[in-house]
PDB file of N, CA and C in Angstrom:
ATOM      1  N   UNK A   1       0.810  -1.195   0.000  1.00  0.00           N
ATOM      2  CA  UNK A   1       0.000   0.000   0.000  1.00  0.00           C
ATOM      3  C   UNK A   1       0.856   1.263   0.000  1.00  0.00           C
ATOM      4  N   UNK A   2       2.115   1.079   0.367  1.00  0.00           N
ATOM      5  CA  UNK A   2       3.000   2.365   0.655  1.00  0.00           C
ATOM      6  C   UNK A   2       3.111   3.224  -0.871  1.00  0.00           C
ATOM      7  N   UNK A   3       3.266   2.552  -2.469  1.00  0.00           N
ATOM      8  CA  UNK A   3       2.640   2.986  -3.577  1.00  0.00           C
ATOM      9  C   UNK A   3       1.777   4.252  -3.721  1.00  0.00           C
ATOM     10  N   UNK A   4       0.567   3.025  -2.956  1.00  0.00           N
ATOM     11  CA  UNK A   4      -0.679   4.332  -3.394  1.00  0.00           C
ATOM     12  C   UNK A   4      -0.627   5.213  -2.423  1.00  0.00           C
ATOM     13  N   UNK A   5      -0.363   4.466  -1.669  1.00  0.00           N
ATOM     14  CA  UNK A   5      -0.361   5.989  -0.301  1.00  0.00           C
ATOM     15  C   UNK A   5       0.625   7.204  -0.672  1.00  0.00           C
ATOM     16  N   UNK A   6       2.080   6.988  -1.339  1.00  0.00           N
ATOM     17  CA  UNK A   6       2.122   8.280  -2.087  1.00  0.00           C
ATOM     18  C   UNK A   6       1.856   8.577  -2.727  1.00  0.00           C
ATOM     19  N   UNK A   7       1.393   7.772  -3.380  1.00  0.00           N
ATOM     20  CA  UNK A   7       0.671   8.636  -5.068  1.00  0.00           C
ATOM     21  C   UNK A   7      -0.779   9.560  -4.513  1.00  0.00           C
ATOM     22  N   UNK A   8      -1.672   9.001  -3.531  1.00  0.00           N
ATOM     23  CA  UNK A   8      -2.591   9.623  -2.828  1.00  0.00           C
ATOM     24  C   UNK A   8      -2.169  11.029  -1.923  1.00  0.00           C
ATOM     25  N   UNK A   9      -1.013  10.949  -1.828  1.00  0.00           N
ATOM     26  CA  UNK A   9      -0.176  12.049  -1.110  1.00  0.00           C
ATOM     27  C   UNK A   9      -0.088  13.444  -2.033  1.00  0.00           C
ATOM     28  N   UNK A  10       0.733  13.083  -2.804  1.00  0.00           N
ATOM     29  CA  UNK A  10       0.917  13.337  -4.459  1.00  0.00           C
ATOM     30  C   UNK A  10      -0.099  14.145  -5.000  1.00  0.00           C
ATOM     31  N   UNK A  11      -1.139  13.626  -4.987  1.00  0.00           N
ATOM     32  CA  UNK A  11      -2.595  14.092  -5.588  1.00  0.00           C
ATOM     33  C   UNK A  11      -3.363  14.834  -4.615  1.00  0.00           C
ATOM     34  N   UNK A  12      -3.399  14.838  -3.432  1.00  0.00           N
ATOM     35  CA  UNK A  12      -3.464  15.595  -2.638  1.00  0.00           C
ATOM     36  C   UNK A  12      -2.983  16.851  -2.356  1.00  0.00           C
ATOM     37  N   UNK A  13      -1.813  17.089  -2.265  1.00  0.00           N
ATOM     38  CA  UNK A  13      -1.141  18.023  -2.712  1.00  0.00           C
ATOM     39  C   UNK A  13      -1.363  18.967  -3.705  1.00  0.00           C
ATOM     40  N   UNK A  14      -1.457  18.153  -5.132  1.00  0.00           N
ATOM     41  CA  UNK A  14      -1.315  18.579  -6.091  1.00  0.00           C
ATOM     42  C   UNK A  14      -2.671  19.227  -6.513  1.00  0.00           C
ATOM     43  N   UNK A  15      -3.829  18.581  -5.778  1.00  0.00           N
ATOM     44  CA  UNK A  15      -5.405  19.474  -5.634  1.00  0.00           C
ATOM     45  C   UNK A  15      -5.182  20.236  -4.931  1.00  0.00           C
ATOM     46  N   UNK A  16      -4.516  20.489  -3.460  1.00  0.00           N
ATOM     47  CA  UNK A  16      -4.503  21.434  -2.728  1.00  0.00           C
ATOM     48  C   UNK A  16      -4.198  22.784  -3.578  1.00  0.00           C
ATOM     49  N   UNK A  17      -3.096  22.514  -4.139  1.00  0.00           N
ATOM     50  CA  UNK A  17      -2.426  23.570  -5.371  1.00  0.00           C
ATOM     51  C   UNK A  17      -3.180  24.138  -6.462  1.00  0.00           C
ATOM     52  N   UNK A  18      -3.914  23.754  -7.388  1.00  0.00           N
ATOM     53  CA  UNK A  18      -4.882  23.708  -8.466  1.00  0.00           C
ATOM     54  C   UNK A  18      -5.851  24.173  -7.556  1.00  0.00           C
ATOM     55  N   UNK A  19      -6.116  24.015  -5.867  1.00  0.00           N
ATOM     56  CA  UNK A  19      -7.611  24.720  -5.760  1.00  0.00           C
ATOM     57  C   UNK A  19      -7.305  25.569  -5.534  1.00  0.00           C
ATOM     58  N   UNK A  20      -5.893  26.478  -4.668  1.00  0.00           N
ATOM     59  CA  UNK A  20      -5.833  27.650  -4.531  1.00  0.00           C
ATOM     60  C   UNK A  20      -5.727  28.696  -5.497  1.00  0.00           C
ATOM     61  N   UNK A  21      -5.266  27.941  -7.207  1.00  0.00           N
ATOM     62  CA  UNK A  21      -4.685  28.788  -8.014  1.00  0.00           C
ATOM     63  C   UNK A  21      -6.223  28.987  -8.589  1.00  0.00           C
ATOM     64  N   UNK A  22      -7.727  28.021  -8.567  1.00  0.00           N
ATOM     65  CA  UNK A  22      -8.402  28.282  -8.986  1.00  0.00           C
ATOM     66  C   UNK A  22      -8.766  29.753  -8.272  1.00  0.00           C
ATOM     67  N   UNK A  23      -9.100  29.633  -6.830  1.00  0.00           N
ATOM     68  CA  UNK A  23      -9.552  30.156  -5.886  1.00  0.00           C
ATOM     69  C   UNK A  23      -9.235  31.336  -5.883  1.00  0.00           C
ATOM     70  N   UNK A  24      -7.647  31.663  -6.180  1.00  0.00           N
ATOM     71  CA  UNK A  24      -7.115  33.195  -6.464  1.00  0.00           C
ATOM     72  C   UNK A  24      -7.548  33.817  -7.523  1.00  0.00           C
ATOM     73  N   UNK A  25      -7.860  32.762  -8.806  1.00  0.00           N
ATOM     74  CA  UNK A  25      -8.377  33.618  -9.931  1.00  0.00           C
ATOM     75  C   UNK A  25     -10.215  33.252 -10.191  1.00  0.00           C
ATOM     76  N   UNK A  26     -10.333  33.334  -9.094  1.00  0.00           N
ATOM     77  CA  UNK A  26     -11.741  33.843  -8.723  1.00  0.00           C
ATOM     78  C   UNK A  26     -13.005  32.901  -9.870  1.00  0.00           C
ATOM     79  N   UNK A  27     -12.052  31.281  -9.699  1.00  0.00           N
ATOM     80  CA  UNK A  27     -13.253  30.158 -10.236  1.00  0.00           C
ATOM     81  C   UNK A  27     -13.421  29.150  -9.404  1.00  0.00           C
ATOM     82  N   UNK A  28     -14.096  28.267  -9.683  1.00  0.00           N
ATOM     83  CA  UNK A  28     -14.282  27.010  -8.532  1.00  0.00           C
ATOM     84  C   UNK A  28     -13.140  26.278  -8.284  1.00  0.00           C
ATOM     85  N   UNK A  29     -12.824  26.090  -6.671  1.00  0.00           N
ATOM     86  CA  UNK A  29     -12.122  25.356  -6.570  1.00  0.00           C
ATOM     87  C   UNK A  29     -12.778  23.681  -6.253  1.00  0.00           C
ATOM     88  N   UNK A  30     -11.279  23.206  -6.146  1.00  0.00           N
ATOM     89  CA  UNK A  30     -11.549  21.315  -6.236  1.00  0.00           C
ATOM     90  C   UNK A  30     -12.292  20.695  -4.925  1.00  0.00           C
ATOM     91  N   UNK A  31     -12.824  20.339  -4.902  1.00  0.00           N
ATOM     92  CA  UNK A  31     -13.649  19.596  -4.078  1.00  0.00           C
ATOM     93  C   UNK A  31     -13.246  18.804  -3.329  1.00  0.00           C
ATOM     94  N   UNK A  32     -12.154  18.139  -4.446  1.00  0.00           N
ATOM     95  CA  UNK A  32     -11.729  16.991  -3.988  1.00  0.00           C
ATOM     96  C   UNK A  32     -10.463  17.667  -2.672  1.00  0.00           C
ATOM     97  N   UNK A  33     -10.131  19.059  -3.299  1.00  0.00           N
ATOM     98  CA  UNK A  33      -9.716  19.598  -1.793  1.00  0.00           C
ATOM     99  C   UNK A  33      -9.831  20.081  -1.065  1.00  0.00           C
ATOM    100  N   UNK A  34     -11.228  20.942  -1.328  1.00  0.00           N
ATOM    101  CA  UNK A  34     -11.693  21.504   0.018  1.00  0.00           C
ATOM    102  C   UNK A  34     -12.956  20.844   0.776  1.00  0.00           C
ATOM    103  N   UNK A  35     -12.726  20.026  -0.105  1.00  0.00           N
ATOM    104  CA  UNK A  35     -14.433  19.434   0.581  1.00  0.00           C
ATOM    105  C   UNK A  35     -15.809  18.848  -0.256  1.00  0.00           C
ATOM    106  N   UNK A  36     -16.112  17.706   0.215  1.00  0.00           N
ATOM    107  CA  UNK A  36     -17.387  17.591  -1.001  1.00  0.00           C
ATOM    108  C   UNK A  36     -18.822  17.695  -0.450  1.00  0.00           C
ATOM    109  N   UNK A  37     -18.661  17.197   0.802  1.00  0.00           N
ATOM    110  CA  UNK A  37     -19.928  18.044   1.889  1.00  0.00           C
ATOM    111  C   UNK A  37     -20.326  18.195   2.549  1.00  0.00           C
ATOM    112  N   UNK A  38     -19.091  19.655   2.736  1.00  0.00           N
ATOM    113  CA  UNK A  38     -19.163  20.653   3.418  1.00  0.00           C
ATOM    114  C   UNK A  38     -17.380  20.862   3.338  1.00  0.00           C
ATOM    115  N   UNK A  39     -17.277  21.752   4.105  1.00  0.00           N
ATOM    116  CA  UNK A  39     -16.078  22.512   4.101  1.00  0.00           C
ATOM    117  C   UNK A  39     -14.955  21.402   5.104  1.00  0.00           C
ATOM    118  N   UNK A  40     -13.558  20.765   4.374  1.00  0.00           N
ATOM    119  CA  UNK A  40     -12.694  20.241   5.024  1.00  0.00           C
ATOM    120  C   UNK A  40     -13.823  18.300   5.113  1.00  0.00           C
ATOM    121  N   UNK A  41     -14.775  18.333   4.910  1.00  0.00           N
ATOM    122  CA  UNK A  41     -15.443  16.872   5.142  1.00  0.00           C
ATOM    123  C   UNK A  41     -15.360  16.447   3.619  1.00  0.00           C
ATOM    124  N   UNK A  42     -15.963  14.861   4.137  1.00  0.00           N
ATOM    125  CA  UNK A  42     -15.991  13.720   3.049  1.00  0.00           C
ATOM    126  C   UNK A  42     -16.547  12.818   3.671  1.00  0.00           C
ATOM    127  N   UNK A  43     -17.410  12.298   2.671  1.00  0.00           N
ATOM    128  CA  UNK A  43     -17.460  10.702   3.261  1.00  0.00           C
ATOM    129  C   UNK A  43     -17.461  10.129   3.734  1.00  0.00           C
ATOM    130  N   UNK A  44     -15.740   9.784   3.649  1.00  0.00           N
ATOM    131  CA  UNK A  44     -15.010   8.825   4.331  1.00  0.00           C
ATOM    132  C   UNK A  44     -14.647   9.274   5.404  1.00  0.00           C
ATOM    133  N   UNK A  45     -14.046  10.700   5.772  1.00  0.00           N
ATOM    134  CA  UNK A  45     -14.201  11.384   7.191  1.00  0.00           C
ATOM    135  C   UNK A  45     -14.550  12.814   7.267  1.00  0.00           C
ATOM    136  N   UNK A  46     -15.625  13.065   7.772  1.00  0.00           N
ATOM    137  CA  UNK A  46     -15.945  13.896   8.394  1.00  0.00           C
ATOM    138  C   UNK A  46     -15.335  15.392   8.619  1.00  0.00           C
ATOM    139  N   UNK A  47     -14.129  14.943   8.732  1.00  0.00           N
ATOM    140  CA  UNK A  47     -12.996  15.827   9.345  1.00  0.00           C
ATOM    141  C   UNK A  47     -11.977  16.192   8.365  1.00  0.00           C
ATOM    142  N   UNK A  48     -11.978  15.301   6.699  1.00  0.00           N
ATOM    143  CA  UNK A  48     -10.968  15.547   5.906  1.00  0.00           C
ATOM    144  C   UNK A  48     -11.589  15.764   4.414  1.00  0.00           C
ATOM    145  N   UNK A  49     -10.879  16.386   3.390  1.00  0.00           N
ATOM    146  CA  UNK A  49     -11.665  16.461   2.055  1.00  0.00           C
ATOM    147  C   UNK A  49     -11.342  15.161   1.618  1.00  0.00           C
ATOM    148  N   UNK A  50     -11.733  15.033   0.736  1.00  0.00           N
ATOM    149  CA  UNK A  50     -12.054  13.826  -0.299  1.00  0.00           C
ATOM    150  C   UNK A  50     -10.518  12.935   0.013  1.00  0.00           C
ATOM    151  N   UNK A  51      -9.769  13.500  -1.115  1.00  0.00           N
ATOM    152  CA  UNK A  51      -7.813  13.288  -1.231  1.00  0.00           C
ATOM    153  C   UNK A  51      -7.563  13.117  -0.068  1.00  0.00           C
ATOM    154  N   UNK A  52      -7.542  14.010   1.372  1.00  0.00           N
ATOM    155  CA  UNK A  52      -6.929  13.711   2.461  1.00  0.00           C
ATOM    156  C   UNK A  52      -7.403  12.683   2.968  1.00  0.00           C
ATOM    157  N   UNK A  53      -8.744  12.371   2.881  1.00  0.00           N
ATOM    158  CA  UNK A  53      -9.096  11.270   3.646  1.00  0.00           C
ATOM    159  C   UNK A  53      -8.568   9.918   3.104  1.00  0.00           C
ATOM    160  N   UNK A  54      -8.622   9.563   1.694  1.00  0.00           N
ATOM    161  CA  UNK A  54      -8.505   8.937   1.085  1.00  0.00           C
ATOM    162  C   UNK A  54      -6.502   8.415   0.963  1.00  0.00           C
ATOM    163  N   UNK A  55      -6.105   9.519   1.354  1.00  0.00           N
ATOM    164  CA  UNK A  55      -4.791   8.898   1.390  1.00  0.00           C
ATOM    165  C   UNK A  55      -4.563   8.485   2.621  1.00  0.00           C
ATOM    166  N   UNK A  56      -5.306   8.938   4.193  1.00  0.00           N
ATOM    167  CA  UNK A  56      -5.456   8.440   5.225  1.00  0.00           C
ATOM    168  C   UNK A  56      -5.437   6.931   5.309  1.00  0.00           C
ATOM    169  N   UNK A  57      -6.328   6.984   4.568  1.00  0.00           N
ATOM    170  CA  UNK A  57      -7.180   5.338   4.430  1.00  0.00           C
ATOM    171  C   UNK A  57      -6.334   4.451   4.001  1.00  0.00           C
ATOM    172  N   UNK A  58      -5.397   4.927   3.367  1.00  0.00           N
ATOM    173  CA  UNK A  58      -4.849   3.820   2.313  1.00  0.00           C
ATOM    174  C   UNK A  58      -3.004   4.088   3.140  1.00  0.00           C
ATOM    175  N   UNK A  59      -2.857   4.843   4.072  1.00  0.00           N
ATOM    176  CA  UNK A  59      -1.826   4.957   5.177  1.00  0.00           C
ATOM    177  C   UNK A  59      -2.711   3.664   6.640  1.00  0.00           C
ATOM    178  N   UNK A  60      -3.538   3.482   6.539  1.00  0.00           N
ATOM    179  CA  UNK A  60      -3.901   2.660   7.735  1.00  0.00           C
ATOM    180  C   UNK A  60      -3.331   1.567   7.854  1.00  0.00           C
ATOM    181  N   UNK A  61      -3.133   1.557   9.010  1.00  0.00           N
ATOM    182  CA  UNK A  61      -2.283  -0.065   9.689  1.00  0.00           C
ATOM    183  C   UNK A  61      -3.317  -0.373  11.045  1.00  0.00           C
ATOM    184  N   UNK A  62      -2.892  -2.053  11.031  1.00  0.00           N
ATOM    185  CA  UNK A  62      -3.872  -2.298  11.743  1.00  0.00           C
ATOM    186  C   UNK A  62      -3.138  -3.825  12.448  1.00  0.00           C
ATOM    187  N   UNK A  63      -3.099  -3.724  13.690  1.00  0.00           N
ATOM    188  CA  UNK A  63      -2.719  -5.220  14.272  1.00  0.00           C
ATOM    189  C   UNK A  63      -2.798  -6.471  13.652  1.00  0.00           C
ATOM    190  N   UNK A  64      -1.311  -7.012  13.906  1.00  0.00           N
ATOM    191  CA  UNK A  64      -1.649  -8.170  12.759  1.00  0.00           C
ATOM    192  C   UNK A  64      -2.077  -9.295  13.075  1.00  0.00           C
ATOM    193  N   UNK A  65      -2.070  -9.521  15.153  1.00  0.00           N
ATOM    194  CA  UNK A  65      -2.654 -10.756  15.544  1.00  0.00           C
ATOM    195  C   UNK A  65      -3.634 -10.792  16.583  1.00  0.00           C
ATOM    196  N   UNK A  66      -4.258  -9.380  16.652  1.00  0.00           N
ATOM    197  CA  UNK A  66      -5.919  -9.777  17.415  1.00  0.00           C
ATOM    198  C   UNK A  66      -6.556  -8.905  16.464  1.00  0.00           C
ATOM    199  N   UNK A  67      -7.831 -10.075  16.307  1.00  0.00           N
ATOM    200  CA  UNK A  67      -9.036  -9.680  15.764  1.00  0.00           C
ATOM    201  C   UNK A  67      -9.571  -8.062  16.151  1.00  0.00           C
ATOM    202  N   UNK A  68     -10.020  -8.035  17.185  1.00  0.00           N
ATOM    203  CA  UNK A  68     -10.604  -6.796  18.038  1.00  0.00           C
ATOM    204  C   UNK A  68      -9.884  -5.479  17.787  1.00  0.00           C
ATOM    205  N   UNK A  69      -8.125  -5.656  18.504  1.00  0.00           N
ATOM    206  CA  UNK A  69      -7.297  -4.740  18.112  1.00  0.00           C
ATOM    207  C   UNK A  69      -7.149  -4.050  16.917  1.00  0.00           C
ATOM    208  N   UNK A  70      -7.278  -4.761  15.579  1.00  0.00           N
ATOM    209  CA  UNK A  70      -7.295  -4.370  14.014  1.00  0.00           C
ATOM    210  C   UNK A  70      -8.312  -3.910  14.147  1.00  0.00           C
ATOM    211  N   UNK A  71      -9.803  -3.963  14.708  1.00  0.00           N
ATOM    212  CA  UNK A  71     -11.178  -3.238  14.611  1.00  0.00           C
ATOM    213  C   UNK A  71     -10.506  -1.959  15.388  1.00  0.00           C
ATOM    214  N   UNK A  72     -10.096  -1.705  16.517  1.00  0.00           N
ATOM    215  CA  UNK A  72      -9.992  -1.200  16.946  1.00  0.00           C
ATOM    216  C   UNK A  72      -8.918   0.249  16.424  1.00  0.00           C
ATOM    217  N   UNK A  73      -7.861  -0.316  15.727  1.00  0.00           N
ATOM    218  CA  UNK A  73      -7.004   0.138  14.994  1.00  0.00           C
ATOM    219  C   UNK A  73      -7.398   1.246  14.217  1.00  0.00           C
ATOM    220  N   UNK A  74      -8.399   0.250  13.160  1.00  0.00           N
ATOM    221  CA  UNK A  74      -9.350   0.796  11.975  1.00  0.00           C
ATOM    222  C   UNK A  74      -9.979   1.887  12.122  1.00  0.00           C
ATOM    223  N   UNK A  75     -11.281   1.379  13.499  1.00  0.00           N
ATOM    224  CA  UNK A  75     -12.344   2.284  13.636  1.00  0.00           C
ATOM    225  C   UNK A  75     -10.994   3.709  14.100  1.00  0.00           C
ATOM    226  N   UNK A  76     -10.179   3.979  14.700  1.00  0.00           N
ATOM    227  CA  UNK A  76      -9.443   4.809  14.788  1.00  0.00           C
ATOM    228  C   UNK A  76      -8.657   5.897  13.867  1.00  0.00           C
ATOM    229  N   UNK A  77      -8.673   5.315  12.867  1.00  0.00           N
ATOM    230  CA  UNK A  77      -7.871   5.304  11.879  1.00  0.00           C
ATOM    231  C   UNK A  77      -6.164   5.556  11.548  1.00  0.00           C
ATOM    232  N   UNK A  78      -6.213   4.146  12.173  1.00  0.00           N
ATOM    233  CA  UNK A  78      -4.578   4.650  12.841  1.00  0.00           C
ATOM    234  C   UNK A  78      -3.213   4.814  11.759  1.00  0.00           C
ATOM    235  N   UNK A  79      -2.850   5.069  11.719  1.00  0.00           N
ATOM    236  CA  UNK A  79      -1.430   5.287  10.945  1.00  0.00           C
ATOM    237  C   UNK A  79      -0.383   4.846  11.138  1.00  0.00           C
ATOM    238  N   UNK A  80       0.236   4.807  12.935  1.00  0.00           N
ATOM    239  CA  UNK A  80       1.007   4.397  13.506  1.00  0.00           C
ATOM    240  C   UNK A  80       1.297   3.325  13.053  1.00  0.00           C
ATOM    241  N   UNK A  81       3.154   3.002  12.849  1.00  0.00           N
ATOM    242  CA  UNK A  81       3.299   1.718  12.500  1.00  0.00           C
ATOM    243  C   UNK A  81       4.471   0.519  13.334  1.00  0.00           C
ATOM    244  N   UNK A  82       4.319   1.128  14.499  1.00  0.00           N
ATOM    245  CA  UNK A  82       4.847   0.460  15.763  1.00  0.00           C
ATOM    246  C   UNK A  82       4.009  -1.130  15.767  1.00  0.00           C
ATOM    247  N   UNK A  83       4.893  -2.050  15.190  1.00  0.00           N
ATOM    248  CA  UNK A  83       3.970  -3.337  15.429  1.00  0.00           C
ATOM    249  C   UNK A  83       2.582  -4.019  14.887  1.00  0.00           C
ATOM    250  N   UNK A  84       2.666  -3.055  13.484  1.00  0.00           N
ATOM    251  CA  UNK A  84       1.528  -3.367  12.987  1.00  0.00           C
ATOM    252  C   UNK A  84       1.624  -3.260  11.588  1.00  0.00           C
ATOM    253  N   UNK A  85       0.508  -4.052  10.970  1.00  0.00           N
ATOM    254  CA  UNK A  85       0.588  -4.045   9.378  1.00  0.00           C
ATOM    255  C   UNK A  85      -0.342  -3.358   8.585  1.00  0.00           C
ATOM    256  N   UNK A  86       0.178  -2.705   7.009  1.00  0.00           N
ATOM    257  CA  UNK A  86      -0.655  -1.903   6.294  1.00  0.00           C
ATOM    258  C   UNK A  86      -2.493  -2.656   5.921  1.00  0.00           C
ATOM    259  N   UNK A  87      -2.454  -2.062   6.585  1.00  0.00           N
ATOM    260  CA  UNK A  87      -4.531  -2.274   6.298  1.00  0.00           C
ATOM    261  C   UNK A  87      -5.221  -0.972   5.990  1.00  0.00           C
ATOM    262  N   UNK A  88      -5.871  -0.934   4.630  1.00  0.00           N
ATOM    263  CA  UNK A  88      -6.650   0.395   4.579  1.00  0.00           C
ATOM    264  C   UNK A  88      -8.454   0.691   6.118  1.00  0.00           C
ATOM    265  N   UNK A  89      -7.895   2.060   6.322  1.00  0.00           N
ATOM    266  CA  UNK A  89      -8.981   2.345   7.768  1.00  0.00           C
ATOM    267  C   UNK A  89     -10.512   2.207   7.399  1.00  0.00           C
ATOM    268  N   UNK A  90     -10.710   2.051   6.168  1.00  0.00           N
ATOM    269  CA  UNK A  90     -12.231   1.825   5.521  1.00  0.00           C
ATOM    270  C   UNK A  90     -12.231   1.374   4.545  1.00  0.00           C
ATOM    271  N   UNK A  91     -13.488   0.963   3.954  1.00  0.00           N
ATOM    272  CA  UNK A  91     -13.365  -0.144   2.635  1.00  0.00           C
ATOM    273  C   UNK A  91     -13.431   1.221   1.494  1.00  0.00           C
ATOM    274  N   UNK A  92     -12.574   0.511   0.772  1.00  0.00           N
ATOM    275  CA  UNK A  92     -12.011   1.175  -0.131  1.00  0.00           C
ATOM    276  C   UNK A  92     -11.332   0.095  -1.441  1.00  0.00           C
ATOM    277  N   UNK A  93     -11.144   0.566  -2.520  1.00  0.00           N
ATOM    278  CA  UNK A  93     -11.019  -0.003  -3.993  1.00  0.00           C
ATOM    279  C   UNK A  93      -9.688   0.559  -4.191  1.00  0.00           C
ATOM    280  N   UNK A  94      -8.467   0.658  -3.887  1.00  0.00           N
ATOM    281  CA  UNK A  94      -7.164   1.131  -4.404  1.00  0.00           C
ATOM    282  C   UNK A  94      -6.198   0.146  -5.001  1.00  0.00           C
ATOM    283  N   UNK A  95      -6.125   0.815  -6.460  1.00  0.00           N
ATOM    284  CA  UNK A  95      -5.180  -0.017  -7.117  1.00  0.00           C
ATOM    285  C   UNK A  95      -3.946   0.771  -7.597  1.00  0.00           C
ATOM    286  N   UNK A  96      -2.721  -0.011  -7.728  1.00  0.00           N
ATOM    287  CA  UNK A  96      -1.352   0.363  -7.435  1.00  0.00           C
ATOM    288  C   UNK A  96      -0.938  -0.376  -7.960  1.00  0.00           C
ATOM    289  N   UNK A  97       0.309  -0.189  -9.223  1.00  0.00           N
ATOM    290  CA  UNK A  97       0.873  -1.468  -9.818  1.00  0.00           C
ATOM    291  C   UNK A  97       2.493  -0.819 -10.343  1.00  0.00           C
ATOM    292  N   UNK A  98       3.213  -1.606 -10.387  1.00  0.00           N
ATOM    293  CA  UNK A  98       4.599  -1.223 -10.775  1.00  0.00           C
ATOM    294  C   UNK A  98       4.082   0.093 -12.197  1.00  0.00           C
ATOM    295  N   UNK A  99       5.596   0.533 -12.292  1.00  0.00           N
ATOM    296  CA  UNK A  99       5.802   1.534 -13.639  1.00  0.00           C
ATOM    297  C   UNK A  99       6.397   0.886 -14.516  1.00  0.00           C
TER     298      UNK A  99
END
């Protein structure tokens, strides 16, 4: 997952950029970085636009030998990678393949 998680980084970024340059010249900005609904929310969290959340998700790690703990991990959406393995924090479709 470490792939898409920069390329999700990447694109994140790179909307952040494209929405401000929209934003300065006074057209719509991206959604996908400020938000799809509502301001800074998504979806997938509440708390992040579209891209941020989405590269969150695909940064998630999650315990690799109790059941509960990986729920626990998840519902968190943890990142931390002290002892634990890449698991996306919500269901999600990410594909990633060599260049």
């Amino acid at each position: 997952m470490a792939p898409a998680a920069a390329l999700l980084g990447q694109a994140d970024t790179l909307a952040q950029t494209l929405s401000k340059a929209a934003a300065t010249h006074q057209t719509v900005p991206l959604a996908a970085a400020i938000g799809s609904t509502g301001a800074n929310q998504s979806t997938i969290d509440p708390n992040a636009a579209p891209l941020k959340a989405l590269h969150t998700v695909a940064r998630g790690m999650a315990d690799g030998t109790d059941f509960d703990a990986a729920l626990a991990d998840a519902s968190q959406k943890n990142t931390a990678t002290a002892g634990k393995l890449p698991h996306l924090t919500d269901a999600a479709i990410v594909q990633a393949a060599k260049a």
